[in-house]
PDB file of N, CA and C in Angstrom:
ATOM      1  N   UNK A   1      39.650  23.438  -5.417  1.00  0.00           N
ATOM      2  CA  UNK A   1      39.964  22.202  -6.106  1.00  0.00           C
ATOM      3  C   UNK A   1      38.655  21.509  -6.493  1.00  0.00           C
ATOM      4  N   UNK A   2      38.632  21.081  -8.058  1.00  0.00           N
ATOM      5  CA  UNK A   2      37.548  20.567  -8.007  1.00  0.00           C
ATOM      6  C   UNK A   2      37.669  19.186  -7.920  1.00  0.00           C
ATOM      7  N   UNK A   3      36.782  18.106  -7.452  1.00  0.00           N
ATOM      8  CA  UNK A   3      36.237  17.188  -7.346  1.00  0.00           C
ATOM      9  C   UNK A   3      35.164  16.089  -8.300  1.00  0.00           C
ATOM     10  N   UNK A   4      34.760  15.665  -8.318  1.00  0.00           N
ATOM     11  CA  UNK A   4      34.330  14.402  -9.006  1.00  0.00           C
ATOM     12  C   UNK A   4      33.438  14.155  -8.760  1.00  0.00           C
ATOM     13  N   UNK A   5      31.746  14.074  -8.663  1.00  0.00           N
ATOM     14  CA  UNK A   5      30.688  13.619  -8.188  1.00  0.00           C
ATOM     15  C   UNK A   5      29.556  13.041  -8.970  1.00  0.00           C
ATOM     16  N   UNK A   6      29.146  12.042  -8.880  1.00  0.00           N
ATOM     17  CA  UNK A   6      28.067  11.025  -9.627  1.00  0.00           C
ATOM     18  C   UNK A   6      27.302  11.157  -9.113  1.00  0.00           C
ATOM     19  N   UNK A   7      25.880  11.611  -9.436  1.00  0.00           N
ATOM     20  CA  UNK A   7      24.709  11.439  -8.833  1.00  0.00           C
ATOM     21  C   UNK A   7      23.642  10.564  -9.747  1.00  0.00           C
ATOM     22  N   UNK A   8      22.657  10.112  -9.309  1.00  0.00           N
ATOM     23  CA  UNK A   8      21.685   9.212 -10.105  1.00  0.00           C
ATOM     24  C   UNK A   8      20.528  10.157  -9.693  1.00  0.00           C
ATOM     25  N   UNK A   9      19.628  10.286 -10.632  1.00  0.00           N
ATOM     26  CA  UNK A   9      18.810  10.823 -11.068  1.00  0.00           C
ATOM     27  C   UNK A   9      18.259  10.762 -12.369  1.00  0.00           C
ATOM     28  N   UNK A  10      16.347  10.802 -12.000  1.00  0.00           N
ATOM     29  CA  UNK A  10      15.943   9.968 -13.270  1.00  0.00           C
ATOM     30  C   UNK A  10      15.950  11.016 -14.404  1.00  0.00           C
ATOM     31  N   UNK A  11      15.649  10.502 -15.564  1.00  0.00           N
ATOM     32  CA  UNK A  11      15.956  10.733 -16.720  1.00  0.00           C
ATOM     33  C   UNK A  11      14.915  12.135 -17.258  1.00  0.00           C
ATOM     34  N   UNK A  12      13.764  12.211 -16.880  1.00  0.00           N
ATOM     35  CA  UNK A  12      13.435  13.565 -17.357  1.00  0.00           C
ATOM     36  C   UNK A  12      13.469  14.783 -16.430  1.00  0.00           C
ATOM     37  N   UNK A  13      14.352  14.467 -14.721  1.00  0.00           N
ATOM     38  CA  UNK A  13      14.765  15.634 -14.131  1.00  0.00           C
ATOM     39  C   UNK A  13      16.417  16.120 -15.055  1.00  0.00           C
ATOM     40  N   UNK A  14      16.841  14.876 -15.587  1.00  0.00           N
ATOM     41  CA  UNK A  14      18.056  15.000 -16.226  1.00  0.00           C
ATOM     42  C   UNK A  14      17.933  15.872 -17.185  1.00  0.00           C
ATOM     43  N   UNK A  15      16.778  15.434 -18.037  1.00  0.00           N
ATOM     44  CA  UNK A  15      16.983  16.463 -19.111  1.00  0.00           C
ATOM     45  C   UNK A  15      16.460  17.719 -19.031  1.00  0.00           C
ATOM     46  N   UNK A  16      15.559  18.104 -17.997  1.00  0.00           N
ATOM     47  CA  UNK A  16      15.040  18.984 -17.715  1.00  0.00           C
ATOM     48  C   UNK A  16      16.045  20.432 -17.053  1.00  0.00           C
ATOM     49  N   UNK A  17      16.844  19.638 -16.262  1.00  0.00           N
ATOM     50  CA  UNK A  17      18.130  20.443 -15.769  1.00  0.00           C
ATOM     51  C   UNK A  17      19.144  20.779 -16.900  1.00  0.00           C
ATOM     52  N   UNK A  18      19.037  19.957 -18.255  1.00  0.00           N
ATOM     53  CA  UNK A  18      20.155  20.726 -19.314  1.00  0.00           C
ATOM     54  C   UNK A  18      19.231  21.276 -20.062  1.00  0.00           C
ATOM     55  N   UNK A  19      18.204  21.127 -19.921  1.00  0.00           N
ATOM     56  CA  UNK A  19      17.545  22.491 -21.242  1.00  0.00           C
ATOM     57  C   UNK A  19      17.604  23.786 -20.171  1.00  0.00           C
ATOM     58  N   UNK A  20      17.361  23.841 -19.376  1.00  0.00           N
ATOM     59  CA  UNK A  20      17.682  25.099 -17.790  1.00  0.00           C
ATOM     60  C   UNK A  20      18.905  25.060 -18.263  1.00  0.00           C
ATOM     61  N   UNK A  21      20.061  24.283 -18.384  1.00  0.00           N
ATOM     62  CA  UNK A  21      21.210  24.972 -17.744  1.00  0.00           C
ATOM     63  C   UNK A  21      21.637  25.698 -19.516  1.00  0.00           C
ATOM     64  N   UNK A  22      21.379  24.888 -20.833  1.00  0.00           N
ATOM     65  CA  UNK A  22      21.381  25.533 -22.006  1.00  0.00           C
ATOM     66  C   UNK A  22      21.183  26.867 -22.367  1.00  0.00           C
ATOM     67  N   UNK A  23      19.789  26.308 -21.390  1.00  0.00           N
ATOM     68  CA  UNK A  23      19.275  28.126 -21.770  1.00  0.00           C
ATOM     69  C   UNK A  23      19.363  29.031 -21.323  1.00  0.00           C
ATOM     70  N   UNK A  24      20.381  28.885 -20.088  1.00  0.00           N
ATOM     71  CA  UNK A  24      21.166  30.011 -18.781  1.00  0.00           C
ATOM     72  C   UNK A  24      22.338  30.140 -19.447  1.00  0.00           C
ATOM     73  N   UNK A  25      22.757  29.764 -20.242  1.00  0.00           N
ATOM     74  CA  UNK A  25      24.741  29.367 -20.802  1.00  0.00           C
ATOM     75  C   UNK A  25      25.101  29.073 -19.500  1.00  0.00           C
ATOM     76  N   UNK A  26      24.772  28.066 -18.464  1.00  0.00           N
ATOM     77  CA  UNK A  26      25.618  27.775 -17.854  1.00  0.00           C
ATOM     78  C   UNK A  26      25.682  26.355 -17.626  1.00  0.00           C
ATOM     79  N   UNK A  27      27.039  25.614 -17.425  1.00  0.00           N
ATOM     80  CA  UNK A  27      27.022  24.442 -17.522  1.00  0.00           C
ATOM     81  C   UNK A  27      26.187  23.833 -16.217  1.00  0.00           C
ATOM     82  N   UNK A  28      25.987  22.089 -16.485  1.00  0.00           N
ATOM     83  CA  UNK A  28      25.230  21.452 -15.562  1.00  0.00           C
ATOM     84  C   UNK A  28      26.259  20.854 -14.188  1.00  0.00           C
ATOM     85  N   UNK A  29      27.299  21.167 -14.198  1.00  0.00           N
ATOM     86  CA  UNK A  29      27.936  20.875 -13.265  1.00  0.00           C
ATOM     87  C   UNK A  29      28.242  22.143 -12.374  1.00  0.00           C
ATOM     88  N   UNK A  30      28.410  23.280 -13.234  1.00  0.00           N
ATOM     89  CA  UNK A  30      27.858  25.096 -12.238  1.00  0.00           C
ATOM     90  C   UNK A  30      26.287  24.623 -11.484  1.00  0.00           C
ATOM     91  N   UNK A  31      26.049  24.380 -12.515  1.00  0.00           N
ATOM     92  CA  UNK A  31      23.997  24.695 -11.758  1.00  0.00           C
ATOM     93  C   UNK A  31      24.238  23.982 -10.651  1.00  0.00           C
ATOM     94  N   UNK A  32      24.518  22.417 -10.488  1.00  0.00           N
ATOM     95  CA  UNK A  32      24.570  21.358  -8.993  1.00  0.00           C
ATOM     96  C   UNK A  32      25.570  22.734  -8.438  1.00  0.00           C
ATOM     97  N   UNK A  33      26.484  23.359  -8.953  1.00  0.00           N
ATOM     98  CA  UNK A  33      27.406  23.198  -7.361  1.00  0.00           C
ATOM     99  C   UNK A  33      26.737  24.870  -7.215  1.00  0.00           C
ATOM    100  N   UNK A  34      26.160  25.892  -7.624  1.00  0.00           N
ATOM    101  CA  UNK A  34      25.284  26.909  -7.151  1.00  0.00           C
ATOM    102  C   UNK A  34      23.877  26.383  -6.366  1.00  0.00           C
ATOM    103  N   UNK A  35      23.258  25.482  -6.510  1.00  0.00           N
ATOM    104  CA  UNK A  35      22.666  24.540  -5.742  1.00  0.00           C
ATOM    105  C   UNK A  35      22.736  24.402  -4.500  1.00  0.00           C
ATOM    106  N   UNK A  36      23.978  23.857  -4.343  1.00  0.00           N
ATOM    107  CA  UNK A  36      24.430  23.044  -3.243  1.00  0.00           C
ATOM    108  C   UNK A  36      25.049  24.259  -2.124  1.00  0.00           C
ATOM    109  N   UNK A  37      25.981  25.431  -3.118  1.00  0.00           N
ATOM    110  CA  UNK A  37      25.810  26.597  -2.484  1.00  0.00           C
ATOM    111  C   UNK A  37      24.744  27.169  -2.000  1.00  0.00           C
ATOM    112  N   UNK A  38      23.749  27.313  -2.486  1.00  0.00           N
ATOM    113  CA  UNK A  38      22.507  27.726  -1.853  1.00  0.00           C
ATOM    114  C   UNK A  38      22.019  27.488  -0.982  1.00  0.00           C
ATOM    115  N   UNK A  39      22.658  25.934  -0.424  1.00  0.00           N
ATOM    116  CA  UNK A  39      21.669  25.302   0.763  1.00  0.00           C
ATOM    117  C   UNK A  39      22.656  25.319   1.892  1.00  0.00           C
ATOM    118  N   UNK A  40      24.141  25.966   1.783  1.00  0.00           N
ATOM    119  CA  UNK A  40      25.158  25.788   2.748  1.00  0.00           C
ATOM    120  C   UNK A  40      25.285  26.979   3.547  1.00  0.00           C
ATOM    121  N   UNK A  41      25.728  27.112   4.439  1.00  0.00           N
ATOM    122  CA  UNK A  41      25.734  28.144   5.351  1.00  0.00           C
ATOM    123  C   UNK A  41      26.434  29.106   4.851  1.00  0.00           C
ATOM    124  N   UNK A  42      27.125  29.762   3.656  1.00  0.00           N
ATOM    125  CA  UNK A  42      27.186  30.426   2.881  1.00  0.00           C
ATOM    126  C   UNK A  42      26.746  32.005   2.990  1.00  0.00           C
ATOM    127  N   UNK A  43      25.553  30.999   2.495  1.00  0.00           N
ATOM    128  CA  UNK A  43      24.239  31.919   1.877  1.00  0.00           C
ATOM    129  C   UNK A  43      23.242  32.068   2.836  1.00  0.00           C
ATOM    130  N   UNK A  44      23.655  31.893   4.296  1.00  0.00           N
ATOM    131  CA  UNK A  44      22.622  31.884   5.334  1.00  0.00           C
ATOM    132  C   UNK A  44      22.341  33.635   5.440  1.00  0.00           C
ATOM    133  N   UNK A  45      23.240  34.612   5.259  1.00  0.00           N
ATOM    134  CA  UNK A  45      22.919  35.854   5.540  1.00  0.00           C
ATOM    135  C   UNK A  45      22.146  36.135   4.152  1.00  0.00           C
ATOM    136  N   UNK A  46      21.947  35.847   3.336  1.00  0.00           N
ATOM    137  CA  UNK A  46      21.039  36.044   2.191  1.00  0.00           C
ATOM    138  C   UNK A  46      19.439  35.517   2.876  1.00  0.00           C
ATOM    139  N   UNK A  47      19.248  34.147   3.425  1.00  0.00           N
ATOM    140  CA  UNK A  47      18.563  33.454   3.076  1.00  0.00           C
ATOM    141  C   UNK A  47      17.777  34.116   4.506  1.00  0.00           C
ATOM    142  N   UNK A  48      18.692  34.723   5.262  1.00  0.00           N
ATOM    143  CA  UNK A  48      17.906  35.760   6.434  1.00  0.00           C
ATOM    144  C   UNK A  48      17.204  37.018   6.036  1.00  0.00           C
ATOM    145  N   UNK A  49      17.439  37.752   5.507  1.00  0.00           N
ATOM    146  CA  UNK A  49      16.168  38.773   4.474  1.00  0.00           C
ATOM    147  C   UNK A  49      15.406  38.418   3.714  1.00  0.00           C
ATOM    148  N   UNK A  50      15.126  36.993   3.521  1.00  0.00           N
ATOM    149  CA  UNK A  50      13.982  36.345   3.185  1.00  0.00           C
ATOM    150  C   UNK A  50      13.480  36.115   4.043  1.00  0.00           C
ATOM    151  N   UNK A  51      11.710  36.642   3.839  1.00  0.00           N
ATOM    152  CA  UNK A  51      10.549  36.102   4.968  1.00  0.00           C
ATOM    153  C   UNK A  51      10.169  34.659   4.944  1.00  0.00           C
ATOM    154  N   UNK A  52       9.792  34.355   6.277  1.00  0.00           N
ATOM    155  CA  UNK A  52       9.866  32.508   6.068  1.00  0.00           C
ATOM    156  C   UNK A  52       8.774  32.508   5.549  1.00  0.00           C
ATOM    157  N   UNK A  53       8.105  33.045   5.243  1.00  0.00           N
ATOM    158  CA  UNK A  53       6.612  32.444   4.163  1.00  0.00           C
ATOM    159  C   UNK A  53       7.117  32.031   2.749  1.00  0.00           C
ATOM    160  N   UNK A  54       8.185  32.846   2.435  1.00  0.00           N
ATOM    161  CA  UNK A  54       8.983  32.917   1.107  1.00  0.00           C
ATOM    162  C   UNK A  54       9.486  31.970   1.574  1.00  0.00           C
ATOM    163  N   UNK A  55      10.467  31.592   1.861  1.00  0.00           N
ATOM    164  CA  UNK A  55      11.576  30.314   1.904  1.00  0.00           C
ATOM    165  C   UNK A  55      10.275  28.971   1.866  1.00  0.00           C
ATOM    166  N   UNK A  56       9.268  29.144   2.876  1.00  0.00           N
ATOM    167  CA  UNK A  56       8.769  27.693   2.515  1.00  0.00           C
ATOM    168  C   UNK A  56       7.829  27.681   1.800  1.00  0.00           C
ATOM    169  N   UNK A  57       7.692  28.704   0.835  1.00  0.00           N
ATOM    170  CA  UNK A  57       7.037  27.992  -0.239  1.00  0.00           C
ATOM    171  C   UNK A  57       7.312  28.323  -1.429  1.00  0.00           C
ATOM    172  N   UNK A  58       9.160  28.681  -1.483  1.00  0.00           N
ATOM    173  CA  UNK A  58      10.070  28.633  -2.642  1.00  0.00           C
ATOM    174  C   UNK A  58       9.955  27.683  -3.389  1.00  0.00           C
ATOM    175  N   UNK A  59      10.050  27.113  -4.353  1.00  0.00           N
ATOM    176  CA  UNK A  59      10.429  25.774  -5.412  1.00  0.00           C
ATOM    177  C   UNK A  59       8.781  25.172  -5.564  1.00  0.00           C
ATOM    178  N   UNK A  60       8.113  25.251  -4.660  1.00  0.00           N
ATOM    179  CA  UNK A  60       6.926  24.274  -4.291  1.00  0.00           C
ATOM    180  C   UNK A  60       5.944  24.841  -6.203  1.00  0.00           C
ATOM    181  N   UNK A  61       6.196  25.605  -6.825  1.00  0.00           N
ATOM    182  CA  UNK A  61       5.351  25.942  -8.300  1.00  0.00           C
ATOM    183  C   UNK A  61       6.251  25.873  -9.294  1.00  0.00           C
ATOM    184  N   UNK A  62       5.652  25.213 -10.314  1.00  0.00           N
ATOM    185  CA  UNK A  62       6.498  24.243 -11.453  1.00  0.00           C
ATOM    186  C   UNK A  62       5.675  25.516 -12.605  1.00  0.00           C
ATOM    187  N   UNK A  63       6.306  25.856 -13.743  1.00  0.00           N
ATOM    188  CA  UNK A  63       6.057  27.000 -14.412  1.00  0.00           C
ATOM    189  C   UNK A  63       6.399  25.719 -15.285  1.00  0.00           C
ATOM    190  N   UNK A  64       5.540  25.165 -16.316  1.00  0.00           N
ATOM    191  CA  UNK A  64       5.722  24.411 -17.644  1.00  0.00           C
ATOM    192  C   UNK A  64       5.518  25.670 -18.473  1.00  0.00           C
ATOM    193  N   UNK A  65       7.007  25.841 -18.986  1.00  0.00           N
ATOM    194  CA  UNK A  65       7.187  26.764 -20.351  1.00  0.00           C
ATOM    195  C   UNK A  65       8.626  26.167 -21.141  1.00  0.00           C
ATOM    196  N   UNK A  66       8.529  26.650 -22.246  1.00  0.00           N
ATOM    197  CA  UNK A  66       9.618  26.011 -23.062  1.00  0.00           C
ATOM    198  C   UNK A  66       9.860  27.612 -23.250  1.00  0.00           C
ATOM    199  N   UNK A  67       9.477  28.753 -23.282  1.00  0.00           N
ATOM    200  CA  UNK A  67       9.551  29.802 -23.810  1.00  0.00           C
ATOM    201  C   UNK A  67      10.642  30.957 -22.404  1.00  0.00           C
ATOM    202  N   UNK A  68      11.286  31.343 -23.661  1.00  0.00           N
ATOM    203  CA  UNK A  68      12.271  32.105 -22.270  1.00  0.00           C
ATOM    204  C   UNK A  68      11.559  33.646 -21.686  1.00  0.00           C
ATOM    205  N   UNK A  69      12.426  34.454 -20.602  1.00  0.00           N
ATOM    206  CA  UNK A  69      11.718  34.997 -19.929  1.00  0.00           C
ATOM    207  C   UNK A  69      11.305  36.134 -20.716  1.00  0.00           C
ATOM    208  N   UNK A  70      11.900  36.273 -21.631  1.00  0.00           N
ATOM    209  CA  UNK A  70      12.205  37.774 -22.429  1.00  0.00           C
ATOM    210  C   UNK A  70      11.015  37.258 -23.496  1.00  0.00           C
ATOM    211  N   UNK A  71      10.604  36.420 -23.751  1.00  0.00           N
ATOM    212  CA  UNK A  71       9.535  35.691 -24.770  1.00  0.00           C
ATOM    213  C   UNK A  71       8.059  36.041 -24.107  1.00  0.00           C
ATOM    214  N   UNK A  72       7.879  35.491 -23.032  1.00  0.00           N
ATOM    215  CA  UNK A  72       6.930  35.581 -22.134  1.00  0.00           C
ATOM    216  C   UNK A  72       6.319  37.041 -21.886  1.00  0.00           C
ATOM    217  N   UNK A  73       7.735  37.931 -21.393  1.00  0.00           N
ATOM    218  CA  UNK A  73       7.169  39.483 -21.440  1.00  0.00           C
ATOM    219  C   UNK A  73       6.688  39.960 -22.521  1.00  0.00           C
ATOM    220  N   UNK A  74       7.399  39.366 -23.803  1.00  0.00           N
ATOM    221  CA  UNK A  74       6.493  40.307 -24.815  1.00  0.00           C
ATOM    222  C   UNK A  74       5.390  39.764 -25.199  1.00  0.00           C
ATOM    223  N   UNK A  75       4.941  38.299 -25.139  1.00  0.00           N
ATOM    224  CA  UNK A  75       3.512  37.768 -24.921  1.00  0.00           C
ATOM    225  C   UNK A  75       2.551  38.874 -24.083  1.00  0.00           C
ATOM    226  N   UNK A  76       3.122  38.779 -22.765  1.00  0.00           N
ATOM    227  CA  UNK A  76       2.024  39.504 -22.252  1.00  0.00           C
ATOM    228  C   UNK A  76       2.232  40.832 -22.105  1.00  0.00           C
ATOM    229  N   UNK A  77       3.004  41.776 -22.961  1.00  0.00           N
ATOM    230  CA  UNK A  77       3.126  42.761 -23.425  1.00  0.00           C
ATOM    231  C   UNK A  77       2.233  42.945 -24.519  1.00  0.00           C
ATOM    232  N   UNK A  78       2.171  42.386 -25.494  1.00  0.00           N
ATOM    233  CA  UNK A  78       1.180  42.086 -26.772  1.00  0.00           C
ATOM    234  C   UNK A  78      -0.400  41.924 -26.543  1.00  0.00           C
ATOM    235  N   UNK A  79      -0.307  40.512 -25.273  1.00  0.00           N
ATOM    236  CA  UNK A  79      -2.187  40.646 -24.598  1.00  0.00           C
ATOM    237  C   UNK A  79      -2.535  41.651 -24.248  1.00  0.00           C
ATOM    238  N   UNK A  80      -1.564  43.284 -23.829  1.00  0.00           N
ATOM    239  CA  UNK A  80      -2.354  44.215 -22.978  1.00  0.00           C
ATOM    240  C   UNK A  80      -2.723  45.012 -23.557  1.00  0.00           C
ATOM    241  N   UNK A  81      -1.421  45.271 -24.564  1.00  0.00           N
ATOM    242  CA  UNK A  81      -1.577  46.327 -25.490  1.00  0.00           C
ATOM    243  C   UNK A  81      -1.777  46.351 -27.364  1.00  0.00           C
ATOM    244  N   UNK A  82      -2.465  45.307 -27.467  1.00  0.00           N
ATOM    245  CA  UNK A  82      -2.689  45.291 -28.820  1.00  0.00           C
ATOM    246  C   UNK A  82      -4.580  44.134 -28.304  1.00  0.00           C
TER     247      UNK A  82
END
């Protein structure tokens, strides 16, 4: 059953989360609740074959790109080989 939830949050994490969720095709109310899955006991047998060096210093690097992932590879597909 779904539910109803308001959150406040400022305005360029806002928009920052719908150009992500645009450019995933997935809506911004999937992305919060895969999120929120992620952090629930769920996903604890996942989050156990991760080494804790990985878990704590997941999220902590901000990648400023407007360019998607498939863009990027052939960038640096192009720097190696041309």
């Amino acid at each position: 059953m779904a539910t109803k939830l308001t959150l406040t949050l400022d305005n360029k994490t806002i928009e920052t989360a719908k150009i992500y969720a645009k450019k995933n095709k997935i809506s911004l109310s999937k992305l919060v609740e895969f999120y929120f899955k992620s952090l629930s006991s769920s996903f604890e047998s996942y989050n156990k074959n991760i080494p804790p060096i990985t878990r704590e210093l997941s999220g902590i690097a901000r990648i400023a790109t407007i360019k998607s992932d498939k863009e990027l590879l052939q960038d640096a597909l192009n720097r190696r080989f041309l």
